[in-house]
C-alpha atoms as a PDB file:
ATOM      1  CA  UNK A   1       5.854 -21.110   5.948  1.00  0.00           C
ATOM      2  CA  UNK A   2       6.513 -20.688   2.202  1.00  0.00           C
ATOM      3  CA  UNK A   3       9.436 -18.987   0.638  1.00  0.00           C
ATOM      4  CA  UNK A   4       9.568 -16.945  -2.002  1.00  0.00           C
ATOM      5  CA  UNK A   5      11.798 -14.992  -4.124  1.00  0.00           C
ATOM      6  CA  UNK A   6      10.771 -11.316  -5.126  1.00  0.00           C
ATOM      7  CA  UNK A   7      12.786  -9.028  -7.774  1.00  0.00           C
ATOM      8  CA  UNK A   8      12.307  -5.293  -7.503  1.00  0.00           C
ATOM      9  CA  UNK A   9      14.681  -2.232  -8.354  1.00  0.00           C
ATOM     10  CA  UNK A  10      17.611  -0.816  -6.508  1.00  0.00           C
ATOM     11  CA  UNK A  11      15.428   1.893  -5.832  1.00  0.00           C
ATOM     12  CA  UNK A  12      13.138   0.232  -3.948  1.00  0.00           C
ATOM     13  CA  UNK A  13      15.260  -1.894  -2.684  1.00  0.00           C
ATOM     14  CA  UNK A  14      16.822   0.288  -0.726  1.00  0.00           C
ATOM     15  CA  UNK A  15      14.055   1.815   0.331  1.00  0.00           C
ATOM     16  CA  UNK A  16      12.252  -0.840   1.852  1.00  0.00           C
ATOM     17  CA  UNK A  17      15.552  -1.513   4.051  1.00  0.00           C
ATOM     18  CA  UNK A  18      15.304   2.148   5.144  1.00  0.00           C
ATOM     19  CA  UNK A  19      11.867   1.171   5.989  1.00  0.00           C
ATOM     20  CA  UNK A  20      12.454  -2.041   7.677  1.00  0.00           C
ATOM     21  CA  UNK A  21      15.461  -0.437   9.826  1.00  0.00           C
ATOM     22  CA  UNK A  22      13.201   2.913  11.001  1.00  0.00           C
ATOM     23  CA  UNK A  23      10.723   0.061  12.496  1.00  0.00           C
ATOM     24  CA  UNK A  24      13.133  -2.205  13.262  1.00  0.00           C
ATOM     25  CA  UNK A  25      12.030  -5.048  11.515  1.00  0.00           C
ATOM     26  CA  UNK A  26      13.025  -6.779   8.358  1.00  0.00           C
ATOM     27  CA  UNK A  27      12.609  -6.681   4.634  1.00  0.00           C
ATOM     28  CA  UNK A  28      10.556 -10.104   4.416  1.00  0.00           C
ATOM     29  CA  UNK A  29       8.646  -9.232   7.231  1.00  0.00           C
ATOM     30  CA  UNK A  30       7.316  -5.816   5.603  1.00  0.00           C
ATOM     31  CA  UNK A  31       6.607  -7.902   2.513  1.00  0.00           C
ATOM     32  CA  UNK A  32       4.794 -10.810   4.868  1.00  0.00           C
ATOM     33  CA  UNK A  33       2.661  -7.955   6.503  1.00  0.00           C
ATOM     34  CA  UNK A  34       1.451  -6.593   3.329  1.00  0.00           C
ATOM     35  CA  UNK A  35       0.374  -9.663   1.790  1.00  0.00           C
ATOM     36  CA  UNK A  36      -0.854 -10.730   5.261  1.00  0.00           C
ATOM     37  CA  UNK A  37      -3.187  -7.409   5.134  1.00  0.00           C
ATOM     38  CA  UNK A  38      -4.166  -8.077   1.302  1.00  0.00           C
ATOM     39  CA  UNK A  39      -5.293 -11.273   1.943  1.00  0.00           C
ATOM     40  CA  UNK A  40      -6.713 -11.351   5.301  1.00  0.00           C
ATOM     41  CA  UNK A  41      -7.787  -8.541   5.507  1.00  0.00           C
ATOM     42  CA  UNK A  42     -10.670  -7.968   3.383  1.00  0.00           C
ATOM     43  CA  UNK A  43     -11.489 -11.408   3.969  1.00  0.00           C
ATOM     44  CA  UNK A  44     -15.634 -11.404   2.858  1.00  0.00           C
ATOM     45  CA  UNK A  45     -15.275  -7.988   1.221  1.00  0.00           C
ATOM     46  CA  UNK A  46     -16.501  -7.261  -2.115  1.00  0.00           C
ATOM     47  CA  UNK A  47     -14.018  -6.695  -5.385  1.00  0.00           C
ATOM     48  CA  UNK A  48     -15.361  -3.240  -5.950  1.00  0.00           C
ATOM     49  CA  UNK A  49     -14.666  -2.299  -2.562  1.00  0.00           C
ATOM     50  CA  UNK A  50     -11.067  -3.040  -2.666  1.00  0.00           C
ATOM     51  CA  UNK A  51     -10.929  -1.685  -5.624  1.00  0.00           C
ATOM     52  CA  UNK A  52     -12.257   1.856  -4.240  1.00  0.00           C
ATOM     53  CA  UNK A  53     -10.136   2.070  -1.142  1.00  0.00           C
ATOM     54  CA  UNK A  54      -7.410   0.938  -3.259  1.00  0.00           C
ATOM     55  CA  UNK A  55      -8.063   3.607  -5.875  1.00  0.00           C
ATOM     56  CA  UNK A  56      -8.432   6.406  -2.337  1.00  0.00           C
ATOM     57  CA  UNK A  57      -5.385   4.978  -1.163  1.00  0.00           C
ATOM     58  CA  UNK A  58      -3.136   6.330  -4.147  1.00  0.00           C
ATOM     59  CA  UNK A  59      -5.048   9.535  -4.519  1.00  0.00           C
ATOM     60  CA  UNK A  60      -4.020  10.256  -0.998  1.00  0.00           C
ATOM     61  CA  UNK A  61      -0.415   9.804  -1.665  1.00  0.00           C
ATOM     62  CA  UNK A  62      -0.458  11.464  -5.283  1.00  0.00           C
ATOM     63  CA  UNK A  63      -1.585  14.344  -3.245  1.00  0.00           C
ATOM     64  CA  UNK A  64      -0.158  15.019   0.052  1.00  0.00           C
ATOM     65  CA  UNK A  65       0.085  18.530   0.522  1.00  0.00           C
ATOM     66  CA  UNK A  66      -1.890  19.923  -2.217  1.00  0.00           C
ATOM     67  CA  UNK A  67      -5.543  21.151  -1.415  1.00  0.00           C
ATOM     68  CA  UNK A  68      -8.340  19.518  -3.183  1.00  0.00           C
ATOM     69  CA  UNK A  69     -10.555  21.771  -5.298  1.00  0.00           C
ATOM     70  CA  UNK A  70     -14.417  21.777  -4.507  1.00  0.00           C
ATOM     71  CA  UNK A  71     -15.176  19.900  -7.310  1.00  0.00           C
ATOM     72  CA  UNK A  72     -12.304  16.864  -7.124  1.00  0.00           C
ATOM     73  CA  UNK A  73     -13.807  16.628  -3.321  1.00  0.00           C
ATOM     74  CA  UNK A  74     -17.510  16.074  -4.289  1.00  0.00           C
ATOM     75  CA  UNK A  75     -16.424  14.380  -7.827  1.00  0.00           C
ATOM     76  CA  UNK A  76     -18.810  11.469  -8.351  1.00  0.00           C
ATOM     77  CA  UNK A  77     -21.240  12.177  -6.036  1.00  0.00           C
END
């Protein structure tokens, strides 16, 4: 295995060890995971594609809890 050295803000900092604790695993090993899944897993998968669920992904979070209009739902249709 490689190491390497990451920088990132208090603020997330501290959140990822919140993180990390609540599944009882470490920092390094969230961070391992999530390359792991970037890289493996759309292994074979076209650009676009990741682009798209990419682009789904953060709509999702930008909106938990707020109902979708019509429109936004059937946008680009």
């Amino acid at each position: 295995m490689k190491a390497i050295n990451l920088t990132v803000d208090e603020e997330t900092w501290h959140a990822a060890r919140r993180l990390a604790a609540e599944r009882d695993t470490s920092v390094s090993a969230l961070v391992r995971e999530y390359l792991q899944s970037l890289t493996h897993g759309f292994v074979g998968e076209d650009l676009r594609q990741r682009e798209a669920l990419a682009h789904a992904l953060q709509a999702c979070r930008a909106e938990v809890g707020v109902k979708p209009t019509r429109a936004r739902t059937y946008a680009g249709r």
